[in-house]
C-alpha atoms as a PDB file:
ATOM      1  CA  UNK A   1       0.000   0.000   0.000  1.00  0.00           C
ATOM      2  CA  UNK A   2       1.026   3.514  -0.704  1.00  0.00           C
ATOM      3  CA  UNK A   3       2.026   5.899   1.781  1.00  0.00           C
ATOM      4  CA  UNK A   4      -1.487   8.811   1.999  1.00  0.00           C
ATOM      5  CA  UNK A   5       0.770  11.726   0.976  1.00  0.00           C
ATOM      6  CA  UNK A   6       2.198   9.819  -2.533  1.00  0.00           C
ATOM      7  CA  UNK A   7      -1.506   8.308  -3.016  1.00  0.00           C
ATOM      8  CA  UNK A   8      -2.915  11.880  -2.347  1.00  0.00           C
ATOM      9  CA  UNK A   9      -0.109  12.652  -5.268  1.00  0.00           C
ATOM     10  CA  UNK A  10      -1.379  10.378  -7.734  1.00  0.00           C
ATOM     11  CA  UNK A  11      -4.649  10.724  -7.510  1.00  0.00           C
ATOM     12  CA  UNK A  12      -4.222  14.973  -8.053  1.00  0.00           C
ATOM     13  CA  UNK A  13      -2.447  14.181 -11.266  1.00  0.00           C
ATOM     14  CA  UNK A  14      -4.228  11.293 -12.748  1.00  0.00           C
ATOM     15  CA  UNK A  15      -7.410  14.299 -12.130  1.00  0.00           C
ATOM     16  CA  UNK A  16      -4.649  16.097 -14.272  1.00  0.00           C
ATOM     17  CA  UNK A  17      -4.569  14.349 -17.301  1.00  0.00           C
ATOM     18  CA  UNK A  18      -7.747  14.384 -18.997  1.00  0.00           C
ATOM     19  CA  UNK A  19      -6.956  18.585 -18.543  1.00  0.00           C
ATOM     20  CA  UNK A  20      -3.752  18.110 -20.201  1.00  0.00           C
ATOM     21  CA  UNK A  21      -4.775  15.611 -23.123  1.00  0.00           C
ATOM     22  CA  UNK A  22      -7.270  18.135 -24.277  1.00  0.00           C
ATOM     23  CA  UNK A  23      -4.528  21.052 -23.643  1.00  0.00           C
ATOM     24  CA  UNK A  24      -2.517  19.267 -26.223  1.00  0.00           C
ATOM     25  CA  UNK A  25      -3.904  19.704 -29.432  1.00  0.00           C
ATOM     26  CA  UNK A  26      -4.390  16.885 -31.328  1.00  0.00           C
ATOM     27  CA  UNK A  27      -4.437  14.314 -28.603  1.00  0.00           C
ATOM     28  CA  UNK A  28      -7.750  13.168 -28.916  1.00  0.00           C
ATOM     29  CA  UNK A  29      -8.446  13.945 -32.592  1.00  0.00           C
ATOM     30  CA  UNK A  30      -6.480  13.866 -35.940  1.00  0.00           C
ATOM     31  CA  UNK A  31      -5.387  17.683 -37.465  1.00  0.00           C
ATOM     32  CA  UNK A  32      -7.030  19.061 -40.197  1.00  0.00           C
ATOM     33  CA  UNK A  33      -5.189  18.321 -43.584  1.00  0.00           C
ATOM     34  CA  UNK A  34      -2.169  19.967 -44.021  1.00  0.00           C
ATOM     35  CA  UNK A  35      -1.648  21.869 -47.740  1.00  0.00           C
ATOM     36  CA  UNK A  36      -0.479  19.405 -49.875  1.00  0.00           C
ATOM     37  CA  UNK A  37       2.604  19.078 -52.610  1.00  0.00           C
ATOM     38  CA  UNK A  38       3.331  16.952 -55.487  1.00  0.00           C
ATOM     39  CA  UNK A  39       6.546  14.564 -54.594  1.00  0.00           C
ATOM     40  CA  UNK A  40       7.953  11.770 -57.138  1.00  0.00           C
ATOM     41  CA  UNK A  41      10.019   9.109 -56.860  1.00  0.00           C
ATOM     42  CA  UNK A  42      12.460   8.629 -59.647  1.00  0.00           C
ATOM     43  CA  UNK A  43      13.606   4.923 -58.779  1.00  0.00           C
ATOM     44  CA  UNK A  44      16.884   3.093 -59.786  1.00  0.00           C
ATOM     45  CA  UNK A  45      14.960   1.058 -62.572  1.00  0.00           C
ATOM     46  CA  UNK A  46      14.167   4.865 -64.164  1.00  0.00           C
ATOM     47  CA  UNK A  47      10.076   4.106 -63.047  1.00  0.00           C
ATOM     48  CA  UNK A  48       8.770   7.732 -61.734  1.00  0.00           C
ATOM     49  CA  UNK A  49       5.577   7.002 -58.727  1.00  0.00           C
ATOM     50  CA  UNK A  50       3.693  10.266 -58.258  1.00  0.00           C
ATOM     51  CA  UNK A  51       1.997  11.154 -55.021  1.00  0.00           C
ATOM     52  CA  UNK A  52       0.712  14.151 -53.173  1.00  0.00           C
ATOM     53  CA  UNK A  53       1.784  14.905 -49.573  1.00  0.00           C
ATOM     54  CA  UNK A  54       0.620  17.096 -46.982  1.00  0.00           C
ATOM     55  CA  UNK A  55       3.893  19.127 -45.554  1.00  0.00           C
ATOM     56  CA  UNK A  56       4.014  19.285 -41.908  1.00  0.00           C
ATOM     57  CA  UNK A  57       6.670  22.138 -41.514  1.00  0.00           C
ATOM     58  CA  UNK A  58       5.460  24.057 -37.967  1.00  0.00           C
ATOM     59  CA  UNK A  59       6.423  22.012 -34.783  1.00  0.00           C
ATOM     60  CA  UNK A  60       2.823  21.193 -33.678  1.00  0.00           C
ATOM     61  CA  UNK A  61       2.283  20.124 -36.773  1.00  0.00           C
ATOM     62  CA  UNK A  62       4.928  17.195 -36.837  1.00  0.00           C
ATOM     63  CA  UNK A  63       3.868  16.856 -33.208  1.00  0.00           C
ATOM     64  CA  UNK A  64       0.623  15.666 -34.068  1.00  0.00           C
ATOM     65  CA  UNK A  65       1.393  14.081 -37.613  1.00  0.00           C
ATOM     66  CA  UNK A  66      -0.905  11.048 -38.696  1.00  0.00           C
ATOM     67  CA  UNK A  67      -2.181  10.665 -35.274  1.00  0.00           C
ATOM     68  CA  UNK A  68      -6.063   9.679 -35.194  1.00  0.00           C
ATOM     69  CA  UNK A  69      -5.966   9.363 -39.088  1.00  0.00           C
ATOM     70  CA  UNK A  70      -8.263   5.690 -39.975  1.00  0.00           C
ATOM     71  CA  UNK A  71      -6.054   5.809 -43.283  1.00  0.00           C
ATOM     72  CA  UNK A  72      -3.764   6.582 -45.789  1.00  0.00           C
ATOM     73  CA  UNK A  73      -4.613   6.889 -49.087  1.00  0.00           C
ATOM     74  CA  UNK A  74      -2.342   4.721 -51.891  1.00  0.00           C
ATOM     75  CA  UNK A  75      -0.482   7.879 -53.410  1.00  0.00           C
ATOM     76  CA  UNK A  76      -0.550   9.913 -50.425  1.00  0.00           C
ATOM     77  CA  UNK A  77       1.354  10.667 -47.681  1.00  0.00           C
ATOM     78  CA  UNK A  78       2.633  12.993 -45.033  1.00  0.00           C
ATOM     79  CA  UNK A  79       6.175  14.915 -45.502  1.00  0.00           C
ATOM     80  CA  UNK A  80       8.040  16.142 -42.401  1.00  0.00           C
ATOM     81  CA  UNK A  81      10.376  18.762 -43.439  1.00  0.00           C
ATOM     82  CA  UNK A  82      12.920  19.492 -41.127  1.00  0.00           C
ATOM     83  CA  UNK A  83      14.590  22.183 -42.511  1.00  0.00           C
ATOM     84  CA  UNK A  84      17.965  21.237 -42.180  1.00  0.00           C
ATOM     85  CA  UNK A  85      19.768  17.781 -41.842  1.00  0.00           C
ATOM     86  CA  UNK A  86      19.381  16.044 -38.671  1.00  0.00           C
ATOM     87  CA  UNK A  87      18.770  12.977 -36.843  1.00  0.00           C
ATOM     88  CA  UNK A  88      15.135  11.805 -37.403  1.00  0.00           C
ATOM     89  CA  UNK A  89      13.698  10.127 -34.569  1.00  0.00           C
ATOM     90  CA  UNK A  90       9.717   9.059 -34.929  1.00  0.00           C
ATOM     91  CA  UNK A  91       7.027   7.351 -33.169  1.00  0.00           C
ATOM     92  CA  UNK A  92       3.747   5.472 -33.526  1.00  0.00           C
ATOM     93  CA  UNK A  93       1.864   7.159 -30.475  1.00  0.00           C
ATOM     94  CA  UNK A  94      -1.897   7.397 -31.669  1.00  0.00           C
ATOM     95  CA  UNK A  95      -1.400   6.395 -34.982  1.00  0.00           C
ATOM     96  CA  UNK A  96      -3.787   4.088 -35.632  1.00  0.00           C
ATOM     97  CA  UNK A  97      -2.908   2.502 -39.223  1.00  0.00           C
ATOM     98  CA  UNK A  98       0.801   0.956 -39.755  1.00  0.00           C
ATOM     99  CA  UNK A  99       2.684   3.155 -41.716  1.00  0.00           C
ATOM    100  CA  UNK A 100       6.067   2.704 -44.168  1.00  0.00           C
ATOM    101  CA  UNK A 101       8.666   5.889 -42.904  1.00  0.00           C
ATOM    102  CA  UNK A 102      11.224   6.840 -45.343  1.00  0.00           C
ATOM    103  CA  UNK A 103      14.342   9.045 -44.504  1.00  0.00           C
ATOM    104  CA  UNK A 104      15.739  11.153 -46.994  1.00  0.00           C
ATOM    105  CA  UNK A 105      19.264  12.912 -47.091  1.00  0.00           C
ATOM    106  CA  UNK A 106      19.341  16.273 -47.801  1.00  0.00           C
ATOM    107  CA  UNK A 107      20.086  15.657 -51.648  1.00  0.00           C
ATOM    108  CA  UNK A 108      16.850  13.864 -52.291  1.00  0.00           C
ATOM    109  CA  UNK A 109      18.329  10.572 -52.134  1.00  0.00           C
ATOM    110  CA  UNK A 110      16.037   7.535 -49.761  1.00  0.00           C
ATOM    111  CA  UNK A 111      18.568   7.375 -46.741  1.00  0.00           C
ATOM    112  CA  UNK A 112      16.378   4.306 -45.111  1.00  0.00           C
ATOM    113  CA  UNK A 113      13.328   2.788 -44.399  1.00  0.00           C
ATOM    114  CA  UNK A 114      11.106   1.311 -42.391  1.00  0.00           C
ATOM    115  CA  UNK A 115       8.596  -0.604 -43.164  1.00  0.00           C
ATOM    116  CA  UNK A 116       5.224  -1.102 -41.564  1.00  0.00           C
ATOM    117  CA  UNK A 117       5.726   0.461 -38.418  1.00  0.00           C
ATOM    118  CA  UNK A 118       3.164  -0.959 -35.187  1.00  0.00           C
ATOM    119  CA  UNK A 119       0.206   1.356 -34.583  1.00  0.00           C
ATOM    120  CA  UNK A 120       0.319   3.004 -30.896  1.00  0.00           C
ATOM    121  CA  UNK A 121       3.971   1.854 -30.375  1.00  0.00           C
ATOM    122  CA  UNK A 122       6.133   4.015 -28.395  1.00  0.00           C
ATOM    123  CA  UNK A 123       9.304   2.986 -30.189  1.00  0.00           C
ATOM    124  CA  UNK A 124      11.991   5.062 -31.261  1.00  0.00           C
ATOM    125  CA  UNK A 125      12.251   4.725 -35.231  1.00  0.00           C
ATOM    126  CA  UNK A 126      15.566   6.262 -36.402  1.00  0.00           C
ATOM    127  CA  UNK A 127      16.811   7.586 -39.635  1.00  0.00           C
ATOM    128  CA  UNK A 128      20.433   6.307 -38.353  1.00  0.00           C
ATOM    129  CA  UNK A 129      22.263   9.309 -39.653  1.00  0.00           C
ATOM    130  CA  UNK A 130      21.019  13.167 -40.655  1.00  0.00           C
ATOM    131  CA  UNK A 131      17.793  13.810 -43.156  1.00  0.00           C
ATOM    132  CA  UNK A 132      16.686  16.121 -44.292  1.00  0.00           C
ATOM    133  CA  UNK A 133      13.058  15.184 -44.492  1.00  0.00           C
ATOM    134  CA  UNK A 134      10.578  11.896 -43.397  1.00  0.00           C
ATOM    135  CA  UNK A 135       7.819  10.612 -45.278  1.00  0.00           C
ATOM    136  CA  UNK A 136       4.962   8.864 -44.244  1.00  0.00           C
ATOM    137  CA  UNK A 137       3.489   6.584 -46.287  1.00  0.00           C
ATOM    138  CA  UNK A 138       0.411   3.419 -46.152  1.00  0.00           C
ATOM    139  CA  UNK A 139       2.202   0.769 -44.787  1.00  0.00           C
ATOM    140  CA  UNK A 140       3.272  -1.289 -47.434  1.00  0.00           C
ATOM    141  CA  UNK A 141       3.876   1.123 -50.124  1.00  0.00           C
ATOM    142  CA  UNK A 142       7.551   0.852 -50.104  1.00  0.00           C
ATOM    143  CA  UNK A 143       7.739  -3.043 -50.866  1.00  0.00           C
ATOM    144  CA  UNK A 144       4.299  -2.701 -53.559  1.00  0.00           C
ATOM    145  CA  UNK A 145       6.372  -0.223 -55.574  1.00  0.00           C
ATOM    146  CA  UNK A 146       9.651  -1.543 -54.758  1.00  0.00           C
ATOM    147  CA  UNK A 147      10.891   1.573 -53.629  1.00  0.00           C
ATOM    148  CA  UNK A 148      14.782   1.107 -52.107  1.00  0.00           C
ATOM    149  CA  UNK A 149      17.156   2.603 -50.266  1.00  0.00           C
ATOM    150  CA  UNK A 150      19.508   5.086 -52.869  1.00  0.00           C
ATOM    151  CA  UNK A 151      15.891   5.793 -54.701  1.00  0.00           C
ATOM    152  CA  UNK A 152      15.836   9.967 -55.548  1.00  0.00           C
ATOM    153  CA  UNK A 153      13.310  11.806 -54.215  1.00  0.00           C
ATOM    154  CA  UNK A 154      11.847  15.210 -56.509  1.00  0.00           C
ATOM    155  CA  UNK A 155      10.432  17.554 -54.152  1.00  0.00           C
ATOM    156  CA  UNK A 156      10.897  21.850 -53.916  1.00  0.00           C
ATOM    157  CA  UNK A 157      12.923  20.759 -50.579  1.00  0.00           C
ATOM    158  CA  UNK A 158      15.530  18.798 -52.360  1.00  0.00           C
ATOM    159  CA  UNK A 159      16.062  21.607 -55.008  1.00  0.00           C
ATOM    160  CA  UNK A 160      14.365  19.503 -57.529  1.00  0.00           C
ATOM    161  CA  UNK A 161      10.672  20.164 -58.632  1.00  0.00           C
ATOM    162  CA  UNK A 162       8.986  16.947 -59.590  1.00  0.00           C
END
C-alpha cells in the first residue's frame, strides 16, 4: 500500500490528465489536412511514382502528424520537413494505421526505411544518420512499388521540382 501523501499525489495528477490531453492539441483527434505538394520518386529502374503529400513544416504540426488518421490513401502521404539535416527520430503514439517511414538525405536521395511500423507503439524509429526530411506513407507502399534505399526523391525541398 502507498504511503497517503504519494496516493494523495497520484490521484491529483491522474485528475490532471484528462486537462492536459485536451490542452494538447491533437491528442484526442487527428489535425485538419495539411496543404499538400506533389513529390515523385524517380527509382533506380528509371520508373517515376507520383503522389501528393501534406507538408508538416510548424512544430505542432509534426507533433501531431498522422495521429487519429483511420487511413492513408495509396499515393498519399505525409512529408516532415525538417529544414535542415538532422537525426530523425519518430514514433507510432496514436497512430492508428501501420505506416512505411522513409528518410531522406538532404540531396533527395532515400537514406532508409522502415517498413510497416506498429500502430500506438512508443518505439523510437531512427533515420540512423542526418535527413533532411521523413515521409509517411500506407504501410506497405515501399515493398508494392519496390521503392529502395539510394531511390531519388523530386520535391521543392531537395532543389528539384517533380
Amino acid at each position: 500500500m502507498k504511503p497517503p501523501m504519494q496516493r494523495r499525489s497520484l490521484l491529483a495528477l491522474a485528475a490532471l490528465l484528462p486537462i492536459a490531453a485536451l490542452a494538447q492539441p491533437g491528442v484526442d483527434r487527428p489535425q485538419p489536412r495539411l496543404p499538400t505538394e506533389p513529390l515523385v520518386f524517380e527509382t533506380r529502374d528509371g520508373r517515376r511514382l507520383a503522389f501528393t503529400v501534406e507538408m508538416a513544416v510548424q512544430p505542432e504540426q509534426q507533433m501531431i502528424g498522422l495521429m487519429f488518421r483511420p487511413e492513408v490513401k495509396p499515393n498519399e502521404g505525409m512529408l516532415f520537413d525538417w529544414g535542415s539535416p538532422r537525426e530523425s527520430s519518430m514514433w507510432m503514439r496514436n497512430t492508428i494505421t501501420s505506416l512505411d517511414m522513409i528518410f531522406i538525405a538532404a540531396d533527395g536521395r532515400v537514406h532508409r526505411i522502415a517498413e510497416r511500423t506498429v500502430p500506438y507503439s512508443l518505439a523510437s524509429i531512427s533515420s540512423n544518420g542526418p535527413v533532411r526530411a521523413t515521409l509517411e506513407l500506407a504501410a506497405g507502399t515501399a515493398e508494392r512499388l519496390n521503392i529502395r534505399v539510394g531511390d531519388r526523391v523530386l520535391h521543392r525541398i531537395f532543389g528539384t521540382a517533380p
